[in-house]
Protein backbone atom coordinates (compact mmCIF):
# COMPACT_ATOMS: atom_id res chain seq x y z
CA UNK A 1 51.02 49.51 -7.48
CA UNK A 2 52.64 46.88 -9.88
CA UNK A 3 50.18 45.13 -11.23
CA UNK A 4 51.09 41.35 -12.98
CA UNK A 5 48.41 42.07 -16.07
CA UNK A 6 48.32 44.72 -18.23
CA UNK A 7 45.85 44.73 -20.73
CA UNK A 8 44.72 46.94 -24.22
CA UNK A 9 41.54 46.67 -26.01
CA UNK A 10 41.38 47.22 -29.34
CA UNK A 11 37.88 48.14 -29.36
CA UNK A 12 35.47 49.47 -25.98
CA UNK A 13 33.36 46.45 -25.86
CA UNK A 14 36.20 43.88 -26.20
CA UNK A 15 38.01 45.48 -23.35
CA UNK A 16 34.98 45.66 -21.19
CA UNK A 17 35.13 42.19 -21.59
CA UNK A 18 38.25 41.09 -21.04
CA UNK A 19 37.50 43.75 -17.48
CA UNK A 20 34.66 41.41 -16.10
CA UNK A 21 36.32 38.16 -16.78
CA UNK A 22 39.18 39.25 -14.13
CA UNK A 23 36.78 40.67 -11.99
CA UNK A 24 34.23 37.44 -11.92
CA UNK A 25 37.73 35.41 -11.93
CA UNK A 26 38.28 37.30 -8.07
CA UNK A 27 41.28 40.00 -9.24
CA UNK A 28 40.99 43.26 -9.32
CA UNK A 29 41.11 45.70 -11.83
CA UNK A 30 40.25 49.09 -13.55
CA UNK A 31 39.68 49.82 -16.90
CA UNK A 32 41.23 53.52 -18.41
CA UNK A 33 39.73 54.95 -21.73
CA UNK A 34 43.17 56.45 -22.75
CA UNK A 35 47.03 56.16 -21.05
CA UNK A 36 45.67 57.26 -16.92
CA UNK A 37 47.02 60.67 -15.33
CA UNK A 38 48.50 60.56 -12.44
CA UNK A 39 45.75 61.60 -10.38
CA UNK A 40 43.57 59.20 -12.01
CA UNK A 41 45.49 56.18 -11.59
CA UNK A 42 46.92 57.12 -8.16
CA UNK A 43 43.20 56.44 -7.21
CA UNK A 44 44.13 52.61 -7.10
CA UNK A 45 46.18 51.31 -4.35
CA UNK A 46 46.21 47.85 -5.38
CA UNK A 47 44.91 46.39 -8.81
CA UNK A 48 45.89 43.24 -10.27
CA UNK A 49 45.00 43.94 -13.92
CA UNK A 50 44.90 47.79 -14.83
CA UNK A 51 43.58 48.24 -18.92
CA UNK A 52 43.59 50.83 -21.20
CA UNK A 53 40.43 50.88 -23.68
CA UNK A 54 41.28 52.34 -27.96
CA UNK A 55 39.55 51.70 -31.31
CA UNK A 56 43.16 50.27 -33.00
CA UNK A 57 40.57 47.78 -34.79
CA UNK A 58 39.55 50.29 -36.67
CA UNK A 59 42.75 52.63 -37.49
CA UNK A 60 45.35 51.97 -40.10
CA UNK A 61 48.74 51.19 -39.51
CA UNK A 62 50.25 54.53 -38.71
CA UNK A 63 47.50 55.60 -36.70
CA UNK A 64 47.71 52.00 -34.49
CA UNK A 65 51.83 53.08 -34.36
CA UNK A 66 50.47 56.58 -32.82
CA UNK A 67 48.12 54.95 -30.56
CA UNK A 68 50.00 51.90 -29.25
CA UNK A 69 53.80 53.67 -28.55
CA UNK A 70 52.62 55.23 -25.66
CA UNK A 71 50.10 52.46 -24.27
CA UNK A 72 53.55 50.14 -24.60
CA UNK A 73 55.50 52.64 -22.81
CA UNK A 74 52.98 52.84 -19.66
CA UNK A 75 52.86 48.95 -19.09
CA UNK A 76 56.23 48.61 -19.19
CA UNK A 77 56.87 51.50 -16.55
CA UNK A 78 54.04 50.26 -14.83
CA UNK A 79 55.81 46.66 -14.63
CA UNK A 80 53.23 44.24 -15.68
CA UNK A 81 54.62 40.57 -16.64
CA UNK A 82 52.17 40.04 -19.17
CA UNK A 83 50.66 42.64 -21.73
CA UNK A 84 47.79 41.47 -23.79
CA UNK A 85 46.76 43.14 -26.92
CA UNK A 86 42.88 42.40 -27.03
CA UNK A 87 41.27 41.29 -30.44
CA UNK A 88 38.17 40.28 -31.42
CA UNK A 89 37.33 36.61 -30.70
CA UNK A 90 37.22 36.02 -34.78
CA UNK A 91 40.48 38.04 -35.08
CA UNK A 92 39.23 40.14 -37.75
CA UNK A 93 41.72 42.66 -39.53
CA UNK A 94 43.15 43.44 -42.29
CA UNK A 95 46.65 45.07 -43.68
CA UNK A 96 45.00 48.67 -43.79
CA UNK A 97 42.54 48.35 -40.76
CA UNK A 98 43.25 47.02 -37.53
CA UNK A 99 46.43 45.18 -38.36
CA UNK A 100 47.32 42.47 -35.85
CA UNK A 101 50.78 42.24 -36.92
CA UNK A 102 51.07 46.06 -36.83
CA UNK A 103 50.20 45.44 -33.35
CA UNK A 104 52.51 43.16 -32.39
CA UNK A 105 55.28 44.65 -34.03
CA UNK A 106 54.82 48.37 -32.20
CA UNK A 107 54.36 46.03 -28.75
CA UNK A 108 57.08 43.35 -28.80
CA UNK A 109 59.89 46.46 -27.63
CA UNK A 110 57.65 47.16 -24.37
CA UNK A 111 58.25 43.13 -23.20
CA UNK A 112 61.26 41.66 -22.40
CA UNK A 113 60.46 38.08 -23.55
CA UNK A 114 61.47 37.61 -27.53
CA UNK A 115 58.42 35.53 -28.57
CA UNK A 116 54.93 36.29 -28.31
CA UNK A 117 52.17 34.22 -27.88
CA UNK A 118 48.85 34.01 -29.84
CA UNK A 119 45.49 32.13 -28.07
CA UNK A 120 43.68 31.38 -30.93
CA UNK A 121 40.32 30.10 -29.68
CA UNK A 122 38.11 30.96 -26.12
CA UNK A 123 35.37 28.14 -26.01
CA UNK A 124 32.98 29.92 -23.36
CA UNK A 125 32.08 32.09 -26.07
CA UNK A 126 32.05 29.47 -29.27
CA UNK A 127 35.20 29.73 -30.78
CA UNK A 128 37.51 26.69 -30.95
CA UNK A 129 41.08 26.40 -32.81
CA UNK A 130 42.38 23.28 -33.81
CA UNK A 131 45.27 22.64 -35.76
CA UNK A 132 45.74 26.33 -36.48
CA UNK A 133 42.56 26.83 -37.79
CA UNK A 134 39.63 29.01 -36.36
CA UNK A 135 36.13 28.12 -35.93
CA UNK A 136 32.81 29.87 -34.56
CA UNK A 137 29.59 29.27 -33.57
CA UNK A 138 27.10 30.86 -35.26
CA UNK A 139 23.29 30.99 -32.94
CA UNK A 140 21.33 28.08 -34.13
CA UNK A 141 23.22 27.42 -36.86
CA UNK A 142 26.46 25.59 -35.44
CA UNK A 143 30.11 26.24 -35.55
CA UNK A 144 31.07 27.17 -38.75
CA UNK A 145 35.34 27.28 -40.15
CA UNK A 146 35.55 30.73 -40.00
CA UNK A 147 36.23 31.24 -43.68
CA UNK A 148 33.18 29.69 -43.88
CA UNK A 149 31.42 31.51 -41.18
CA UNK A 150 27.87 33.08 -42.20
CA UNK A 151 28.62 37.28 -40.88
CA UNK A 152 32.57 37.24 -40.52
CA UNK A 153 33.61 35.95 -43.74
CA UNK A 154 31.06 38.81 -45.29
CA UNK A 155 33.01 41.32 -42.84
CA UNK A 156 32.42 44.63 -44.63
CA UNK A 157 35.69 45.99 -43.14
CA UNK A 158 37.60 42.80 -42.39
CA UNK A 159 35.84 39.73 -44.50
CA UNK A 160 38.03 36.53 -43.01
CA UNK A 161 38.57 34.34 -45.87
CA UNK A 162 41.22 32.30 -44.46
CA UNK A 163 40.85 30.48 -41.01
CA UNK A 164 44.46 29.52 -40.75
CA UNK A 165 45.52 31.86 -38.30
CA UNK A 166 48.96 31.49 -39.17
CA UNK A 167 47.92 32.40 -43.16
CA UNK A 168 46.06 34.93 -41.95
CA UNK A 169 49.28 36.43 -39.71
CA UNK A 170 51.32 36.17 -42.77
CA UNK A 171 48.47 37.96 -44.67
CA UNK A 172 48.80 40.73 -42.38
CA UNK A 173 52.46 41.32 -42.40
CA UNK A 174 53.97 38.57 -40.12
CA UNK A 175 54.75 35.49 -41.92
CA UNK A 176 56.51 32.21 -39.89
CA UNK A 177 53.97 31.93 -37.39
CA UNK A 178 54.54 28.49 -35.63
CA UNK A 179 51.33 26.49 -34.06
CA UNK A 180 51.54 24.49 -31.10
CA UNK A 181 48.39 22.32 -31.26
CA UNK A 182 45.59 20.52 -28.89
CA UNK A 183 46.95 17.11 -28.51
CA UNK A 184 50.40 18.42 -26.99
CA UNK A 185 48.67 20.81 -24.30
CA UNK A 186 48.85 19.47 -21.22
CA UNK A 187 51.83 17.12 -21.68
CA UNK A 188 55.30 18.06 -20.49
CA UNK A 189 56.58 18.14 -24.09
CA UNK A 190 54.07 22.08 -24.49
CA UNK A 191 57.04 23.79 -22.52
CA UNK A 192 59.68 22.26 -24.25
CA UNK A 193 57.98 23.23 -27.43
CA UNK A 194 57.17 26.71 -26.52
CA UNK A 195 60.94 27.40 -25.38
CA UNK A 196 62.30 26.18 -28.67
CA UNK A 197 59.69 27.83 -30.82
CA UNK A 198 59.69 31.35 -29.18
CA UNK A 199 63.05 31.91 -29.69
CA UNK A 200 62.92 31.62 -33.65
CA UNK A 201 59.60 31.99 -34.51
CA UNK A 202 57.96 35.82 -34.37
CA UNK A 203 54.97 34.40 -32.54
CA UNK A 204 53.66 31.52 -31.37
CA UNK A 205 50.01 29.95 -31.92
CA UNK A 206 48.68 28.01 -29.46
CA UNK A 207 45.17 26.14 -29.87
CA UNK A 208 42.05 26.02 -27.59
CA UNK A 209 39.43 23.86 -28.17
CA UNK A 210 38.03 23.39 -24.30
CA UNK A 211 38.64 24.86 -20.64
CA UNK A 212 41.06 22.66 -20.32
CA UNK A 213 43.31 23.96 -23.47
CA UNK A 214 42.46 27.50 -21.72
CA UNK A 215 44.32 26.16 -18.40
CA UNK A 216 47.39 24.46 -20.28
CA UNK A 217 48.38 27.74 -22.20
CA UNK A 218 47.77 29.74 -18.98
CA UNK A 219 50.15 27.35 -16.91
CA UNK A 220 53.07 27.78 -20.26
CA UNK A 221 52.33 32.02 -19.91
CA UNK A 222 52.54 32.42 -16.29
CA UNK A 223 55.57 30.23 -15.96
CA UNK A 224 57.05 31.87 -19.01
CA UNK A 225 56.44 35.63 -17.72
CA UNK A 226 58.17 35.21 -14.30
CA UNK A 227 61.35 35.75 -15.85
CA UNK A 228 60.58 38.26 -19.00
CA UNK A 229 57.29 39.95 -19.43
CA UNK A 230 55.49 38.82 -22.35
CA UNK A 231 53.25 39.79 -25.01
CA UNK A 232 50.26 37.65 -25.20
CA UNK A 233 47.53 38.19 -28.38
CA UNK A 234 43.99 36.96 -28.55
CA UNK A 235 40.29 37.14 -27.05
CA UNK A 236 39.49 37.46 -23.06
CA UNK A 237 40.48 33.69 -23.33
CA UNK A 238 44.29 35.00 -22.55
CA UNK A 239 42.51 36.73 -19.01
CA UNK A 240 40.89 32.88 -18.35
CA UNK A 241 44.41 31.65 -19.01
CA UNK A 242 46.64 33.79 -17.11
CA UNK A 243 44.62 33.92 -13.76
CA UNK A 244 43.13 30.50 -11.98
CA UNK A 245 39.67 30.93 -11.03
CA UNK A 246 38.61 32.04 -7.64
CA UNK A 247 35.82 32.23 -5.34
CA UNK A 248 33.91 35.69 -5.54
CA UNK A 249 33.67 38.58 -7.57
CA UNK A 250 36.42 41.37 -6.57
CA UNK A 251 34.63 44.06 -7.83
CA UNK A 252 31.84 45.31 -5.47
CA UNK A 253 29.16 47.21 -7.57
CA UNK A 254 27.37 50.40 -7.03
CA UNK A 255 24.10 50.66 -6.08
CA UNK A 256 21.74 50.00 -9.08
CA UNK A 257 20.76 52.63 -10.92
CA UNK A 258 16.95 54.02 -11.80
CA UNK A 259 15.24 55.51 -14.69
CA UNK A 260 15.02 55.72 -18.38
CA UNK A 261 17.13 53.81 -19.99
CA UNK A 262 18.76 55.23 -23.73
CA UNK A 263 20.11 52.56 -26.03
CA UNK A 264 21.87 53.51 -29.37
CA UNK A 265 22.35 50.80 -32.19
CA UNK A 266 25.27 51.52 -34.35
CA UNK A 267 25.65 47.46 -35.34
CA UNK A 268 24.18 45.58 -38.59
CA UNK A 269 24.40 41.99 -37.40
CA UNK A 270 21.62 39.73 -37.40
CA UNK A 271 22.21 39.30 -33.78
CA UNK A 272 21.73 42.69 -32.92
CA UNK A 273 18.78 43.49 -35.05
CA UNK A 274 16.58 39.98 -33.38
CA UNK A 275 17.92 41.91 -30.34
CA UNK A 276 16.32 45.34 -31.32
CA UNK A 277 12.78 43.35 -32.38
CA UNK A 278 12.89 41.65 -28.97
CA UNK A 279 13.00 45.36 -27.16
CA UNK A 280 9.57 45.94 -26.81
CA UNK A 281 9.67 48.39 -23.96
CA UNK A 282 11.92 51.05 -25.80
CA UNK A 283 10.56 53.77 -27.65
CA UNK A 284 12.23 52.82 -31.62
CA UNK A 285 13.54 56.42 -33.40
CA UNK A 286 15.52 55.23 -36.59
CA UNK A 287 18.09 57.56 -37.76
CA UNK A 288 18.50 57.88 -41.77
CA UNK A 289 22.31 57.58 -41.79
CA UNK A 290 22.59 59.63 -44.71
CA UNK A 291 20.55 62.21 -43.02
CA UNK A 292 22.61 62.29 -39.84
CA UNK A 293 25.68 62.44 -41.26
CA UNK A 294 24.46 65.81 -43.47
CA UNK A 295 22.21 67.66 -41.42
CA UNK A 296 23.31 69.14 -38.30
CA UNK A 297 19.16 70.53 -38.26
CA UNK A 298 18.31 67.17 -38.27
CA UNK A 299 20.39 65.64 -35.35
CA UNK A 300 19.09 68.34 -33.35
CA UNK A 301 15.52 67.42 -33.91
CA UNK A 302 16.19 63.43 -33.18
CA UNK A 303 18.41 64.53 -30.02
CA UNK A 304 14.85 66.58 -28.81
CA UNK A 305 12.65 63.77 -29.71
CA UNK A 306 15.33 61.29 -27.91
CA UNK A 307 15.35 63.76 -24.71
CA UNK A 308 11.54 64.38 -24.55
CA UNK A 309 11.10 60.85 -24.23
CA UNK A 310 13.67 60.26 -21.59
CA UNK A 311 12.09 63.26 -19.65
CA UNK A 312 8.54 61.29 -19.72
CA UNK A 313 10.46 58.60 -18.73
CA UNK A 314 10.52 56.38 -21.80
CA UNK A 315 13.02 54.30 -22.15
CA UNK A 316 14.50 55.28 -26.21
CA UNK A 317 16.10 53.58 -28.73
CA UNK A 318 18.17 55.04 -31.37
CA UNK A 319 19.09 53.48 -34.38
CA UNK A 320 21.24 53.51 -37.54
CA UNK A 321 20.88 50.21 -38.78
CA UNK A 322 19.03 50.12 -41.81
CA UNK A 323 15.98 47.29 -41.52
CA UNK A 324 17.59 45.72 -44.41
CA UNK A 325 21.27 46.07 -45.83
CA UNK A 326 24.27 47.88 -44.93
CA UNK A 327 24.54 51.78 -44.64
CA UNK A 328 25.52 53.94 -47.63
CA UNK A 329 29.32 54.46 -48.64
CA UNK A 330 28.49 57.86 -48.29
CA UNK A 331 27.95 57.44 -44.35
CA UNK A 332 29.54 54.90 -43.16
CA UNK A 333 32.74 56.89 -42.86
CA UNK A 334 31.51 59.66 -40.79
CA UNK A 335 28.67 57.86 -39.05
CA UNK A 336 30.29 56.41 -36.08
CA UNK A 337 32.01 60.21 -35.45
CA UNK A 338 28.55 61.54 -35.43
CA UNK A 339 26.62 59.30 -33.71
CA UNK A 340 28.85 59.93 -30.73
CA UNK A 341 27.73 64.16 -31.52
CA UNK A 342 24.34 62.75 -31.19
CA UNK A 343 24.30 60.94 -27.95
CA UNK A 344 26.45 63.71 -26.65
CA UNK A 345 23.51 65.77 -26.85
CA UNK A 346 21.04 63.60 -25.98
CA UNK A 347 22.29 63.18 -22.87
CA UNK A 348 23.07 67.33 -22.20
CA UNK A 349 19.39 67.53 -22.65
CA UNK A 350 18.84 64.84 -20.35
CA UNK A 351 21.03 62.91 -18.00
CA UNK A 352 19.94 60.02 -17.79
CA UNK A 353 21.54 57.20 -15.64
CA UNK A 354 21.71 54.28 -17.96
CA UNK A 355 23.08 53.58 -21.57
CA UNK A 356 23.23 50.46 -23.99
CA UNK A 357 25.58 50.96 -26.94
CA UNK A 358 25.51 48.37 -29.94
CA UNK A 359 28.45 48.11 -32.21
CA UNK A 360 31.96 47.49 -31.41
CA UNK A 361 33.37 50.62 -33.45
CA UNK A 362 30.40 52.35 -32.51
CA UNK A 363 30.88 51.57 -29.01
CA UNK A 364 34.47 52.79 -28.76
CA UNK A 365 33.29 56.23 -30.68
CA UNK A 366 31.10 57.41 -28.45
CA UNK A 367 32.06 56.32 -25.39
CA UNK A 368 35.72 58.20 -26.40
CA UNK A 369 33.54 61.62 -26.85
CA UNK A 370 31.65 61.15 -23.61
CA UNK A 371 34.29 62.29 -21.59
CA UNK A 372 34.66 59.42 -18.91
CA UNK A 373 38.31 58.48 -18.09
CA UNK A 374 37.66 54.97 -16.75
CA UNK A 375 35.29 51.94 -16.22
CA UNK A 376 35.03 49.35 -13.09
CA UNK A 377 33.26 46.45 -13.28
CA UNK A 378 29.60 46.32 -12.66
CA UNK A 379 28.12 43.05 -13.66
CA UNK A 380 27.45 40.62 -16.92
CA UNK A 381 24.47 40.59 -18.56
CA UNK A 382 25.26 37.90 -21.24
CA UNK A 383 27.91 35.67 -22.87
CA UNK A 384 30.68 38.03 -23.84
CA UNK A 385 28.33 41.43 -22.65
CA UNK A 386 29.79 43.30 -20.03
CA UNK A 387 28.01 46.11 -18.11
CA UNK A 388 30.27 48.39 -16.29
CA UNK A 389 29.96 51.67 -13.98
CA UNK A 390 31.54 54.83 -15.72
CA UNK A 391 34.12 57.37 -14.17
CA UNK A 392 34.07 61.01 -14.68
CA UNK A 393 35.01 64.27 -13.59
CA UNK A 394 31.62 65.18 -14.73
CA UNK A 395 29.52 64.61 -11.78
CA UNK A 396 26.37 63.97 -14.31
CA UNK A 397 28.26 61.31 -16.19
CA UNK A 398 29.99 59.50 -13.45
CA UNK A 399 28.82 56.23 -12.15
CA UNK A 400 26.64 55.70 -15.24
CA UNK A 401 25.32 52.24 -15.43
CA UNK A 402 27.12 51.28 -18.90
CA UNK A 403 26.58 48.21 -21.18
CA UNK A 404 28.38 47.87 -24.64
CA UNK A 405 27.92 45.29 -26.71
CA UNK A 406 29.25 43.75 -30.33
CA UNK A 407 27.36 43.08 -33.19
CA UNK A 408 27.53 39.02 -32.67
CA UNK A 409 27.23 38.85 -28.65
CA UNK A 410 23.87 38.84 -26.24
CA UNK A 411 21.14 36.83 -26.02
CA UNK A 412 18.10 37.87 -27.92
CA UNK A 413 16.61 39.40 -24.73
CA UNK A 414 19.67 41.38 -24.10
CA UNK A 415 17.81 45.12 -24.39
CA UNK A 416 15.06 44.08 -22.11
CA UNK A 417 17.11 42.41 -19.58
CA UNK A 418 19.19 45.52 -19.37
CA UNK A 419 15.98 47.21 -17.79
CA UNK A 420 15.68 44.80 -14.98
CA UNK A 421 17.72 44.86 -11.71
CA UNK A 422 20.91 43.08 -11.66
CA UNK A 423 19.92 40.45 -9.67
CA UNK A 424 17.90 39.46 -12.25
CA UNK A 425 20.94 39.23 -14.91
């Protein structure tokens, strides 16, 4: 198996993304939860993309080094001609958390190609670069400059107050980032560009402000990798790139699964909480954060509430978000550790078949302490929602219906519609 497209997320939900937009663009791929074993990966006879699903977004730089060294090493034995480090869509970092350039810099000695390219916008999902600069929509409220932007320039990890990309590259450790902008895309002079410029400059910045933009950069990666693999940064826009569009979904699903449905919140967006009001048919159990994350009496009695329900068939909802304001300092740290404990045991006490997980660190917490080694594609609920079938060794935890979600992504419905059969998604 030598697959052209190797991809790493650098948080659960982003990956899962990036997995259905090869699989509705006709290719096929798999999606691993750590660096495969070889009876796990030998599994797959033929896979166009293969992935590899982490939580860098949320480690500092030594711990990204740690996790990324060996993820570099496996795509380049495994031969792929173009490695894509997936970020958020907003690129959100910083120099302690999540650090972009950090990433770059561990993954530029797995690819034989000296440049590496940056996609800076992907319009299906709202967010446009022009001239270097980001911008995202925001619900009702329009496209907003992202420095400008009403949640992700109040990021409480990673606040983005600069929408340069290039600033914000050279915030982050990797200054003399070079743009190539929207009105040369799709002219002959793009190549010539992107030859000169990715031999000098540490990575290159290309804009995207429609499809079209999308499909230019693609043609300038895939012509560029045939002769070195390359590193390619940026949002599932780089999968839309890469691969032309076909007819069909490679993927075929598994059959649909039945029963209660548990859902865990983990995310403080305003998104996600007009989400949680809209899910009338779940069974609401909010978690006091601070109690959680100091009372192992008390996760007990929320994981026999939770399981109770499910048993009756209820479909539950567990949630840390606060109805108003962010969770305590004296949380936050260990929250996302815990609630992972917490589900964990929710689901010993009863195995259900189907889970929702808000929160993109949250996400990537607990589905790393659930024990599955992989995900295939399964369908797509929503703009930039994924829901995919899990793989496990444990026979009660494999081919779990799966949907993971970030704070900013889903239509308001997005709880409820998870409860319906796929057809009607």
């Amino acid at each position: 198996m030598t697959p052209s497209y190797g991809w790493y997320g650098d948080d659960f939900t982003g990956a899962t993304d990036t997995l259905a937009t090869l699989a509705r663009r006709g290719r096929s791929a798999f999606l691993f939860l750590r660096v495969p074993e070889e009876q796990h990966l030998n599994g797959f006879a033929d896979l166009d993309a293969v992935g590899i699903a982490g939580a860098a977004r949320t480690m500092s730089p030594d711990e990204m080094r740690a996790e990324l060294e060996p993820v570099g090493a496996f795509f380049r034995a495994l031969g792929v001609r173009l490695l894509h480090y997936k970020c958020c869509s907003t690129f959100d970092s910083a120099p302690e958390r999540g650090n972009l350039a950090t990433a770059i810099a561990v993954l530029r000695g797995s690819v034989q190609h000296p440049g590496a390219a940056i996609l800076g916008g992907q319009p299906s999902l709202g967010r446009y670069c022009a001239f270097s600069n980001l911008f995202a929509a925001f619900g009702r409220d329009g496209v907003h400059r992202l420095d400008r932007h009403p949640v992700m320039s109040r990021h409480p990890a990673t606040p983005m107050n600069e929408a340069d990309l290039r600033l914000h590259f050279a915030a982050l450790g990797l200054p003399g980032v070079q743009g190539i902008h929207w009105p040369a895309l799709g002219h002959d002079g793009a190549a010539d560009e992107w030859e000169a410029l990715s031999s000098t400059a540490p990575a290159v910045l290309f804009d995207a402000l429609e499809a079209g933009h999308v499909g230019a950069v693609g043609r300038l990666l895939r012509e560029a990798s045939r002769g070195r693999s390359l590193l390619a940064v940026g949002p599932s826009s780089v999968a839309q790139a890469f691969f032309e569009e076909r007819d069909g979904i490679a993927t075929a699903p598994p059959v649909p699964a039945e029963g209660p449905v548990l859902a865990f919140v983990g995310s403080l967006s305003a998104t996600t909480r007009a989400q949680m009001a809209a899910a009338r048919s779940y069974r609401r159990i909010a978690v006091d954060p601070g109690i959680l994350t100091t009372s192992a009496d008390a996760r007990t009695r929320i994981a026999e509430e939770a399981a109770s329900l499910l048993a009756d068939g209820r479909h539950v909802m567990l949630s840390t978000a606060p109805d108003e304001g962010d969770v305590p300092l004296s949380a936050a740290a260990s929250l996302p550790d815990l609630s992972a404990v917490l589900v964990d045991d929710v689901l010993k006490r009863c195995p259900v078949r189907r889970l929702a997980v808000a929160g993109g660190d949250t996400s990537s917490k607990i589905v790393g302490h659930l024990g599955y080694w992989g995900l295939g594609y399964y369908g797509q609920i929503g703009n930039g929602v994924a829901v995919s079938a899990t793989r496990s060794d444990d026979a009660a935890r494999d081919n779990m219906v799966l949907m993971l979600k970030g704070g900013q992504m889903g239509q308001e419905t997005l709880f409820e519609d998870f409860l319906e059969d796929r057809a009607h998604w």
